[in-house]
Protein backbone atom coordinates (compact mmCIF):
# COMPACT_ATOMS: atom_id res chain seq x y z
CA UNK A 1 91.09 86.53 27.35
CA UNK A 2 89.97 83.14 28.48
CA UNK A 3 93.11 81.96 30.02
CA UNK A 4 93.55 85.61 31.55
CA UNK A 5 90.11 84.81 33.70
CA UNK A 6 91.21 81.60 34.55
CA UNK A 7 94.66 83.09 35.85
CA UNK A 8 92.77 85.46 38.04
CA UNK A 9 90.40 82.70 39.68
CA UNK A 10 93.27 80.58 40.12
CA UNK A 11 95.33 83.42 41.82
CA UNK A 12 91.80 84.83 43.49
CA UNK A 13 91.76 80.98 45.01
CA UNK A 14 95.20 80.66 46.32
CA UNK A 15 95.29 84.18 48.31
CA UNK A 16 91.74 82.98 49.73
CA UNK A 17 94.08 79.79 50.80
CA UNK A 18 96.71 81.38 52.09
CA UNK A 19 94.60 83.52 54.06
CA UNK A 20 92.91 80.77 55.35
CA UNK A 21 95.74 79.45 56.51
CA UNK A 22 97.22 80.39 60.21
CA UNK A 23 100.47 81.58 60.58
CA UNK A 24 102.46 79.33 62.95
CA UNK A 25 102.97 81.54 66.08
CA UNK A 26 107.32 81.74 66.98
CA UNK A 27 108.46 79.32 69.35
CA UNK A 28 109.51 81.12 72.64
CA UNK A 29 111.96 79.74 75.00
CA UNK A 30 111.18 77.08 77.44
CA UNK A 31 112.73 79.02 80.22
CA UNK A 32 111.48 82.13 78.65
CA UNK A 33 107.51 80.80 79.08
CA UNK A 34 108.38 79.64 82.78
CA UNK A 35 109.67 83.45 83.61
CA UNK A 36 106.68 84.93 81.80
CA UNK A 37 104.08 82.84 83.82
CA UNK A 38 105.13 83.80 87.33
CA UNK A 39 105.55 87.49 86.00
CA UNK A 40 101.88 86.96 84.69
CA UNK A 41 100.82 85.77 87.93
CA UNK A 42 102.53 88.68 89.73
CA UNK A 43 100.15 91.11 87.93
CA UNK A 44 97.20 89.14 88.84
CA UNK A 45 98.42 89.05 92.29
CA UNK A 46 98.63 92.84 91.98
CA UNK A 47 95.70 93.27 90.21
CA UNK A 48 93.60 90.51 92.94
CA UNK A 49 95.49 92.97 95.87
CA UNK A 50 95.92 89.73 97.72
CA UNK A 51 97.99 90.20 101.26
CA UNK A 52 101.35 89.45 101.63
CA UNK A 53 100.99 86.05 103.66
CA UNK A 54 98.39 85.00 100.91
CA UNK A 55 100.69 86.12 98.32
CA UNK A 56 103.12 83.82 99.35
CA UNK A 57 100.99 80.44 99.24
CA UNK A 58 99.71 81.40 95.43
CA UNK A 59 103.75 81.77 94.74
CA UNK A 60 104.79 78.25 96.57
CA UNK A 61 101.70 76.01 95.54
CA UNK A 62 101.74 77.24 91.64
CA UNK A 63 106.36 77.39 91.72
CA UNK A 64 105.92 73.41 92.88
CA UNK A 65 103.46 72.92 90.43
CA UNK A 66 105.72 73.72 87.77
CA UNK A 67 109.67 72.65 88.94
CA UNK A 68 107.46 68.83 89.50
CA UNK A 69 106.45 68.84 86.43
CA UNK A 70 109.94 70.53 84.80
CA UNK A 71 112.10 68.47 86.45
CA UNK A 72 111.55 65.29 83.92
CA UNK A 73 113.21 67.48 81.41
CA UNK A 74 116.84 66.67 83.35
CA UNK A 75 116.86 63.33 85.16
CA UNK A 76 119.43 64.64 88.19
CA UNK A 77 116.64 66.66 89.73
CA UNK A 78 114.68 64.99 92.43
CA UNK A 79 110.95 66.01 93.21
CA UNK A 80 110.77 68.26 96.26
CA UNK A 81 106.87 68.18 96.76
CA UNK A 82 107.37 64.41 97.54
CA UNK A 83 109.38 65.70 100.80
CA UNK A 84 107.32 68.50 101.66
CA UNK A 85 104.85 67.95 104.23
CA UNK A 86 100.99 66.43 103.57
CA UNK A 87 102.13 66.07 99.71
CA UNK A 88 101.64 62.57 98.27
CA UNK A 89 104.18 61.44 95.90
CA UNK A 90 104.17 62.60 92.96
CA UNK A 91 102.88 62.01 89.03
CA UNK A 92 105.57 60.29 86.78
CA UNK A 93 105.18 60.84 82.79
CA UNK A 94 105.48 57.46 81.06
CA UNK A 95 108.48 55.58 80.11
CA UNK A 96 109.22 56.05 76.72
CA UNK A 97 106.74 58.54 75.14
CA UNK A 98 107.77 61.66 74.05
CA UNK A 99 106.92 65.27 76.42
CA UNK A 100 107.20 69.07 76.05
CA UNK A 101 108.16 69.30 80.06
CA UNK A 102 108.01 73.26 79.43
CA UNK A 103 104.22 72.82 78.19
CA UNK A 104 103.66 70.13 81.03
CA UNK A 105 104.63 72.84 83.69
CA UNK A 106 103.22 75.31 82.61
CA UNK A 107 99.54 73.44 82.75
CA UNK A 108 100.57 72.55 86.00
CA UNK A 109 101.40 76.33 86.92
CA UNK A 110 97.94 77.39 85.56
CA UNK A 111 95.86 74.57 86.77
CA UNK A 112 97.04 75.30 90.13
CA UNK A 113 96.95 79.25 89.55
CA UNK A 114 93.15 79.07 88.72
CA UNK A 115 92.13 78.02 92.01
CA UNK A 116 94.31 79.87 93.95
CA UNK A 117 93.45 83.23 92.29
CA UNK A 118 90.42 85.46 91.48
CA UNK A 119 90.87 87.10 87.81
CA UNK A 120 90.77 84.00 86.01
CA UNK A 121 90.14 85.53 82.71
CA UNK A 122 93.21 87.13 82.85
CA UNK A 123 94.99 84.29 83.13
CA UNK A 124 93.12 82.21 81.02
CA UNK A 125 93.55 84.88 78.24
CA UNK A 126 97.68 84.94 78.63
CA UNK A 127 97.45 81.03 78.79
CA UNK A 128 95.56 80.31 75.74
CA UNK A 129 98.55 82.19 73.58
CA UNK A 130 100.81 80.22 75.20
CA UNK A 131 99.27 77.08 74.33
CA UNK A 132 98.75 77.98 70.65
CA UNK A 133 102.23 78.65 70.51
CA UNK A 134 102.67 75.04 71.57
CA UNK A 135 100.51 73.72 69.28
CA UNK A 136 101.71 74.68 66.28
CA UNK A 137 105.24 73.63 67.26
CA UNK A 138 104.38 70.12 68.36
CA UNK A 139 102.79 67.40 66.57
CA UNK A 140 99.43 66.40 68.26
CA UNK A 141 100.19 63.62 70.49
CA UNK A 142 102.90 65.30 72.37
CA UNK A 143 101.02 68.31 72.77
CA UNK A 144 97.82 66.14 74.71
CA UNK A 145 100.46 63.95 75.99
CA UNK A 146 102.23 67.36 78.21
CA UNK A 147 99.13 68.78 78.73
CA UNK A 148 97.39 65.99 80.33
CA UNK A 149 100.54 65.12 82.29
CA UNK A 150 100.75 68.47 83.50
CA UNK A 151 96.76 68.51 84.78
CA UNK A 152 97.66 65.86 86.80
CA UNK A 153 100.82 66.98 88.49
CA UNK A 154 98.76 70.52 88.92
CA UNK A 155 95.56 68.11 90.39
CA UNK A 156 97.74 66.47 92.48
CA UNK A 157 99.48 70.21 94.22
CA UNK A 158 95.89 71.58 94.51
CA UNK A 159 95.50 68.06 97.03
CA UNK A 160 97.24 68.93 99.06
CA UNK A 161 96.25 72.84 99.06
CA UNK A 162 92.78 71.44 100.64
CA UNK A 163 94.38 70.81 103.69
CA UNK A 164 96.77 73.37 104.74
CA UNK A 165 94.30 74.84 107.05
CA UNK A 166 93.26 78.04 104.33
CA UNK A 167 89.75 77.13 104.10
CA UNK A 168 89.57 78.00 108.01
CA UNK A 169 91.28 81.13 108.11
CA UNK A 170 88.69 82.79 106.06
CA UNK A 171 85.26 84.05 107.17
CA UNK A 172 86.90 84.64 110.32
CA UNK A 173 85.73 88.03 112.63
CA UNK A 174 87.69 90.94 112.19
CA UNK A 175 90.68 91.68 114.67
CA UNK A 176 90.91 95.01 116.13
CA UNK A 177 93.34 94.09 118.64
CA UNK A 178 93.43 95.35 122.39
CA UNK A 179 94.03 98.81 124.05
CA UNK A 180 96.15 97.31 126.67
CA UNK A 181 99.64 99.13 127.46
CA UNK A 182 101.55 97.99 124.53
CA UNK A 183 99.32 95.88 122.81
CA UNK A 184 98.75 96.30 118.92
CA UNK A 185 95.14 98.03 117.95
CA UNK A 186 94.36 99.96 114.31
CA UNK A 187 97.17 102.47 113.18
CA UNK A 188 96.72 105.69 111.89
CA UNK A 189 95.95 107.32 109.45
CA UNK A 190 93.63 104.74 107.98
CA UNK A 191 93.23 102.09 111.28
CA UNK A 192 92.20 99.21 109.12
CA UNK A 193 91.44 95.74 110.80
CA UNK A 194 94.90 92.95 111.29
CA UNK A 195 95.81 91.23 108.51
CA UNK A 196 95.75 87.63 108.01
CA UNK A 197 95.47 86.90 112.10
CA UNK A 198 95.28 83.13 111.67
CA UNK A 199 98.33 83.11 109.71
CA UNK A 200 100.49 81.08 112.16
CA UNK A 201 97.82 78.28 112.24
CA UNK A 202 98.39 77.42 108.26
CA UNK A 203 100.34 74.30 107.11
CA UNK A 204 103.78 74.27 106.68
CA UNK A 205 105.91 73.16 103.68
CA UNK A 206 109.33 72.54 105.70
CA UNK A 207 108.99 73.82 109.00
CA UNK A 208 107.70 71.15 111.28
CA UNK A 209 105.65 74.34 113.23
CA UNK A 210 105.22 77.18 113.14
CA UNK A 211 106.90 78.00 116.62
CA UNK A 212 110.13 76.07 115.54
CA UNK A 213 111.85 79.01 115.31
CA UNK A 214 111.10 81.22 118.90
CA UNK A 215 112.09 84.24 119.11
CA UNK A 216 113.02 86.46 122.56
CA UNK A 217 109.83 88.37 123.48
CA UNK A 218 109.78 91.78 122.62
CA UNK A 219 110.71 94.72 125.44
CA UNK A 220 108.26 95.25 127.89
CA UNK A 221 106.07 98.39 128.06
CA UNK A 222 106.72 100.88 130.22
CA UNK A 223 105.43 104.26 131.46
CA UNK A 224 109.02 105.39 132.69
CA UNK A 225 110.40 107.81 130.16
CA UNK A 226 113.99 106.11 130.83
CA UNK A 227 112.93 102.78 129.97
CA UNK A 228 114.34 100.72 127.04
CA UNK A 229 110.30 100.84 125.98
CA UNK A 230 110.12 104.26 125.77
CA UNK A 231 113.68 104.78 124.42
CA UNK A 232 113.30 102.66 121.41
CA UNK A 233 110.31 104.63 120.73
CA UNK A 234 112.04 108.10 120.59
CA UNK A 235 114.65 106.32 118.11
CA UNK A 236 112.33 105.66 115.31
CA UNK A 237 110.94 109.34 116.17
CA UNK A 238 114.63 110.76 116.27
CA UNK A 239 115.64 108.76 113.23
CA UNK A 240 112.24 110.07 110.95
CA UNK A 241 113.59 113.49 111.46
CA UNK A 242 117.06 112.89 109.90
CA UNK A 243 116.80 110.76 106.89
CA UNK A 244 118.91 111.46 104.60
CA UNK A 245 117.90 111.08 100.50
CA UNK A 246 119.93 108.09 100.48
CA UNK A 247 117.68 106.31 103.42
CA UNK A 248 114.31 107.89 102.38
CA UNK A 249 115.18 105.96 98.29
CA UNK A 250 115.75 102.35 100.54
CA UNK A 251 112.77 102.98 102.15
CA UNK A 252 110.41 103.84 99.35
CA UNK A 253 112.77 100.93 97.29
CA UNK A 254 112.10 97.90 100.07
CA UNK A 255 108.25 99.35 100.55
CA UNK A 256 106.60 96.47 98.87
CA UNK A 257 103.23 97.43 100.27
CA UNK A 258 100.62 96.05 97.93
CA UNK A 259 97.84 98.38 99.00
CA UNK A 260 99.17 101.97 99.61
CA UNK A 261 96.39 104.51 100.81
CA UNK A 262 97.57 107.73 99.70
CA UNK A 263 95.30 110.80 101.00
CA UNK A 264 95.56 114.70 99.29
CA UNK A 265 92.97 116.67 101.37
CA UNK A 266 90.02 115.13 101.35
CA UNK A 267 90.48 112.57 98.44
CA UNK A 268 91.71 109.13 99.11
CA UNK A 269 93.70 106.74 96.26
CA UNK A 270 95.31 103.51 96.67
CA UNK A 271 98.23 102.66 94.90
CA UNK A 272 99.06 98.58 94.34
CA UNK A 273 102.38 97.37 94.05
CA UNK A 274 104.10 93.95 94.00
CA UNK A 275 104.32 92.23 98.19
CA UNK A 276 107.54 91.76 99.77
CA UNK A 277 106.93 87.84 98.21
CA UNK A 278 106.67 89.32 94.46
CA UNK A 279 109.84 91.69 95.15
CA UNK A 280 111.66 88.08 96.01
CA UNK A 281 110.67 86.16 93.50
CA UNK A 282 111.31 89.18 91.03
CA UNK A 283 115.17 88.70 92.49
CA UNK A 284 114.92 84.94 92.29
CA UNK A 285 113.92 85.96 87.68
CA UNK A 286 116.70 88.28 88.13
CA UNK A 287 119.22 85.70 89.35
CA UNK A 288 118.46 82.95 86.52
CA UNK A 289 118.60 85.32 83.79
CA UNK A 290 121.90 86.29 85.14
CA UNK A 291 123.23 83.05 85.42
CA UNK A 292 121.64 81.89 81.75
CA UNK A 293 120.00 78.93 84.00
CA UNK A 294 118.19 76.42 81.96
CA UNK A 295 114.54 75.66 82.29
CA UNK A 296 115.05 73.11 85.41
CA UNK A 297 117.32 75.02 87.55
CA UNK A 298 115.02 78.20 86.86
CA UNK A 299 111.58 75.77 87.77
CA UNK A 300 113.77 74.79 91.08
CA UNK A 301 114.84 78.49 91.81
CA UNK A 302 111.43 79.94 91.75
CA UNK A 303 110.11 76.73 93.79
CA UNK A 304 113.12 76.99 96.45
CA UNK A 305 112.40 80.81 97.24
CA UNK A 306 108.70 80.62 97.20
CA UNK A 307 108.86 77.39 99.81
CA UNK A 308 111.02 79.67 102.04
CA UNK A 309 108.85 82.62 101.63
CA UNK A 310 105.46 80.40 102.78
CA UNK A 311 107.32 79.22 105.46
CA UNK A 312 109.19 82.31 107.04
CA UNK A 313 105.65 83.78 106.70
CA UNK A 314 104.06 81.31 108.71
CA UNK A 315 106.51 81.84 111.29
CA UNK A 316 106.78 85.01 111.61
CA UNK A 317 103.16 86.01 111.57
CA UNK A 318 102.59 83.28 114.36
CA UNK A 319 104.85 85.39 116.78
CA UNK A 320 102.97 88.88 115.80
CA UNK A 321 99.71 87.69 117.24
CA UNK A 322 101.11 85.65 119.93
CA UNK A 323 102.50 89.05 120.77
CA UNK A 324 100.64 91.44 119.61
CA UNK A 325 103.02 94.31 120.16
CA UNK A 326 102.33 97.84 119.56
CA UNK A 327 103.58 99.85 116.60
CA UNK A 328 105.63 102.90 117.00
CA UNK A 329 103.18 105.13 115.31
CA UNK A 330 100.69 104.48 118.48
CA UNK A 331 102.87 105.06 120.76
CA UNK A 332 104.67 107.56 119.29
CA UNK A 333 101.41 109.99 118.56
CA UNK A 334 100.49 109.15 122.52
CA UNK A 335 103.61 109.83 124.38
CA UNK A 336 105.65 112.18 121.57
CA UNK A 337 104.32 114.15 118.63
CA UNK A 338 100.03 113.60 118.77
CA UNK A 339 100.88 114.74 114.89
CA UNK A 340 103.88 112.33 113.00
CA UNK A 341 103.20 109.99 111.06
CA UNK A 342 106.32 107.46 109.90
CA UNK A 343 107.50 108.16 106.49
CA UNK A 344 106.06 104.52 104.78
CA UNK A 345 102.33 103.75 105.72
CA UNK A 346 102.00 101.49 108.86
CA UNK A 347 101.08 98.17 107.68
CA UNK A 348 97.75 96.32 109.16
CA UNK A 349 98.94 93.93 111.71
CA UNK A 350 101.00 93.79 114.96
CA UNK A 351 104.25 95.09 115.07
CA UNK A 352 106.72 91.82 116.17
CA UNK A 353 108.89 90.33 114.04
CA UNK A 354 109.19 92.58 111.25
CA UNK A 355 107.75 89.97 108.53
CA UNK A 356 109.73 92.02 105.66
CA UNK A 357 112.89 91.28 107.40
CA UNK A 358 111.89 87.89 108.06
CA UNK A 359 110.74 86.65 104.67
CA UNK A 360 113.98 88.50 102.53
CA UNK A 361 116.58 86.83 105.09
CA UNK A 362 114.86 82.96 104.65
CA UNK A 363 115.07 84.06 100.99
CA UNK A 364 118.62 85.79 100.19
CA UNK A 365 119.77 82.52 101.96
CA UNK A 366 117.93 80.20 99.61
CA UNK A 367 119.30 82.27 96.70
CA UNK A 368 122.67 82.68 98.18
CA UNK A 369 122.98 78.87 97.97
CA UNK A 370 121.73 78.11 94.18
CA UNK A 371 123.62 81.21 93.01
CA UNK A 372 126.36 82.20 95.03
CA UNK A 373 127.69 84.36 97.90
CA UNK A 374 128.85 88.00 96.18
CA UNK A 375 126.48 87.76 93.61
CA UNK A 376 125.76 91.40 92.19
CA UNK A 377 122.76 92.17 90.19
CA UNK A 378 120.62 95.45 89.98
CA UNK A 379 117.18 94.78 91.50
CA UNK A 380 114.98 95.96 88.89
CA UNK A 381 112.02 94.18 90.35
CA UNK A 382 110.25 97.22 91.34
CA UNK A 383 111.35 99.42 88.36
CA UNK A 384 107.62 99.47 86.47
CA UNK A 385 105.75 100.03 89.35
CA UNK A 386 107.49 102.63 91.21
CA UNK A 387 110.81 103.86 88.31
CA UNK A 388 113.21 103.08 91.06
CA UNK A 389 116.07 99.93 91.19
CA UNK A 390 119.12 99.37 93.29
CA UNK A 391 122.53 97.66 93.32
CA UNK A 392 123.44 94.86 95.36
CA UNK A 393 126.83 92.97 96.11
CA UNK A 394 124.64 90.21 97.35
CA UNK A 395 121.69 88.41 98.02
CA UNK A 396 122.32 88.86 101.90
CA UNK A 397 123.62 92.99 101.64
CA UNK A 398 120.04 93.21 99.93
CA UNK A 399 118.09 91.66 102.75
CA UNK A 400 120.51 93.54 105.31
CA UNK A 401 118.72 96.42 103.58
CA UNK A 402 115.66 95.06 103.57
CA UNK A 403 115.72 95.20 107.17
CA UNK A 404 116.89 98.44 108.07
CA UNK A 405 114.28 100.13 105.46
CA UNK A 406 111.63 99.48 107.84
CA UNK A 407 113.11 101.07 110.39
CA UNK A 408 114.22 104.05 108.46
CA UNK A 409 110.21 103.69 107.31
CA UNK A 410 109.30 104.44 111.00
CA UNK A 411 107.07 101.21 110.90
CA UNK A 412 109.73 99.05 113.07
CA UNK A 413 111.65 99.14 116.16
CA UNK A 414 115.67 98.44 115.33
CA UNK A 415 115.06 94.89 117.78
CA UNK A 416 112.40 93.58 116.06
CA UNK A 417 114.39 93.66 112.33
CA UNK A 418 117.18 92.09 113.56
CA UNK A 419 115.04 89.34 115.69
CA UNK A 420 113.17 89.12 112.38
CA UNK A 421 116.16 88.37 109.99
CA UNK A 422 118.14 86.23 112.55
CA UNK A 423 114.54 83.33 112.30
CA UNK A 424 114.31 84.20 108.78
CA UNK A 425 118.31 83.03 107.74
CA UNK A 426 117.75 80.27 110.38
CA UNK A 427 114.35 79.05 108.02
CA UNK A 428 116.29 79.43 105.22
CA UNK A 429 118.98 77.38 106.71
CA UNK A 430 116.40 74.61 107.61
CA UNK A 431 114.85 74.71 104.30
CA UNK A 432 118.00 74.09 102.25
CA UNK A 433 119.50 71.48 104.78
CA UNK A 434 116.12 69.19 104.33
CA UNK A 435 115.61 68.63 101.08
CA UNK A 436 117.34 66.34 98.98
CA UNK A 437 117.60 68.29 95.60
CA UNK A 438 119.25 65.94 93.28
CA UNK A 439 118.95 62.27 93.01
């Protein structure tokens, strides 16, 4: 009976080990963690219902962040944020000691991501599993070793993030435009202020300005109902009354407006979604999963299109309030129908270049060069948010979409998507042809 107790205090003792004990978390893939920290940010981005423009500078400073600290793991790449304007060079890890680049980047991705976003705790709560996971799968040193590494490469992004003129586009008065023939002023339904006004004043990455790129200017307003003005009014009008199913679906598809106000009688809802940015950089995961690319090339890929997007925004939104042309929805409720309303809600900011078209052309070219011309994929980037994907022989075919979705939306005249995706591929073009990716 005495050895039978001391058999049950021995076995009482090891289970209270065991327990004690913490189960070593799985090891994920590197390239796995570096897909599921932009998708994390995406939801934050969501969640934060940052604009479109600002959308795009959390994606490029936070993408960088990561491919400059990734990149160590394959010696061919060469840093990019080295060539990229205002950025000093960059962090190097030490010769000879042992790194987890994967861990390294992703500190980098975070520390950046924290300043450059509001729900921290989100972030912080997705990050802290990650790190655990690294933890218990490296041995001590090389775990502080990454992690420090990767503060400093994120440190030395956030530099140059001080600078890019951000800080001074906020706190800025409101813009409610002008009632001047053809100049832009609050749409309806909701007439909310302009968006991001100051846009075309921010920092480029590539682009030496923001005016680089000029585009023709828009087509002069006119009161005479044979004009080209009033013309290319009654086409959007004309066109929103014959949509077919198979237009309405690449409308709704290409929509990508993060802050939808939706209206049944007198209540009001607003539905988020990803920005036209997210919906890119949701191709760009798409693309490397495809392609099986390895941790590197999938750090570059995500840094590539999200450089492109910053840029093309920049651009683009510097022409809108140089111009500050009208939307069709104005004019159309003045001069046509006092009742229609276009078929995707007018977004809050002047109407020339459409930025969609812009931003999808600099990136399908971007992507068309790491990946190929007549790659298919199905775009499921939008599937959990709105249960709707589409198939695409290319990266260009889907931003040749892109662009005629906003007119089939009735928020775009036909000449300002095609001025808009002719600067976009020519940004794209620029981007690719400057940077010296591999040493």
């Amino acid at each position: 009976m005495r050895y039978f107790k001391v058999f049950i205090a021995a076995a009482f003792c090891l289970l209270a080990i065991s327990c004690k004990q913490k189960q070593k978390i799985a090891r994920v893939s590197d390239v796995d963690v570096l897909h599921q920290n932009v998708d994390q940010l995406t939801q934050v981005i969501i969640y934060d219902v940052f604009s479109p423009p600002v959308a795009s500078r959390i994606y490029g400073y936070t993408s960088l962040a990561a491919y400059e600290a990734m990149r160590f793991e394959n010696p061919k790449y060469k840093s990019i944020a080295s060539q990229l304007k205002g950025f000093k060079a960059m962090p190097e890890p030490n010769k000879g000691m042992k790194y987890n680049y994967a861990l390294a980047a992703t500190k980098a991705f975070f520390t950046v991501a924290h300043k450059v976003t509001f729900s921290v705790d989100t972030l912080k709560k997705y990050e802290d599993k990650v790190f655990a996971m690294y933890q218990d799968n490296l041995d001590d040193s090389t775990y502080a070793r990454s992690v420090a590494f990767g503060e400093k490469v994120g440190a030395a992004i956030l530099a140059r993030s001080k600078f890019d003129n951000y800080a001074k586009t906020r706190g800025k008065p409101r813009f409610l435009g002008s009632t001047d023939n053809g100049k832009w002023h609050p749409t309806a339904p909701d007439y909310l202020d302009g968006v991001e006004f100051c846009w075309g004043t921010m920092e480029t990455f590539v682009v030496n300005s923001s005016s680089d790129f000029p585009l023709p200017p828009p087509t002069p307003y006119s009161d005479d109902k044979n004009s080209e003005y009033f013309k290319q009014n009654l086409a959007v009008y004309e066109q929103s009354k014959k949509l077919t199913p198979e237009q309405i679906s690449i409308a709704k598809f290409w929509d990508d407006n993060p802050f939808v106000i939706q209206h049944n009688g007198h209540m009001m809802f607003v539905n988020k979604k990803i920005t036209p940015g997210g919906h890119w950089i949701g191709i760009t995961a798409i693309a490397c999963k495809k392609t099986k690319a390895d941790a590197v090339k999938t750090a570059q890929a995500y840094a590539l299109t999200s450089i492109a997007l910053y840029d093309s925004f920049i651009c683009g939104w510097q022409v809108k309030y140089t111009t500050e042309y009208i939307r069709p929805v104005t004019v159309i409720n003045d001069k046509i129908d006092s009742k229609w309303l276009p078929l995707l809600q007018t977004p809050p900011f002047p109407e020339y270049p459409s930025g969609h078209s812009d931003i999808s052309a600099a990136s399908a070219v971007i992507l068309t060069h790491l990946f190929g011309d007549n790659f298919e994929y199905d775009d499921t980037s939008d599937l959990r948010y709105i249960g709707m994907q589409r198939h695409f022989k290319s990266f260009l075919q889907a931003s040749e979409e892109t662009s005629i979705s906003r007119f089939y939306g009735g928020i775009h005249y036909k000449f300002s998507i095609d001025a808009a995706a002719k600067q976009g591929r020519q940004i794209g073009e620029h981007i690719w042809n400057t940077l010296k990716l591999e040493n």
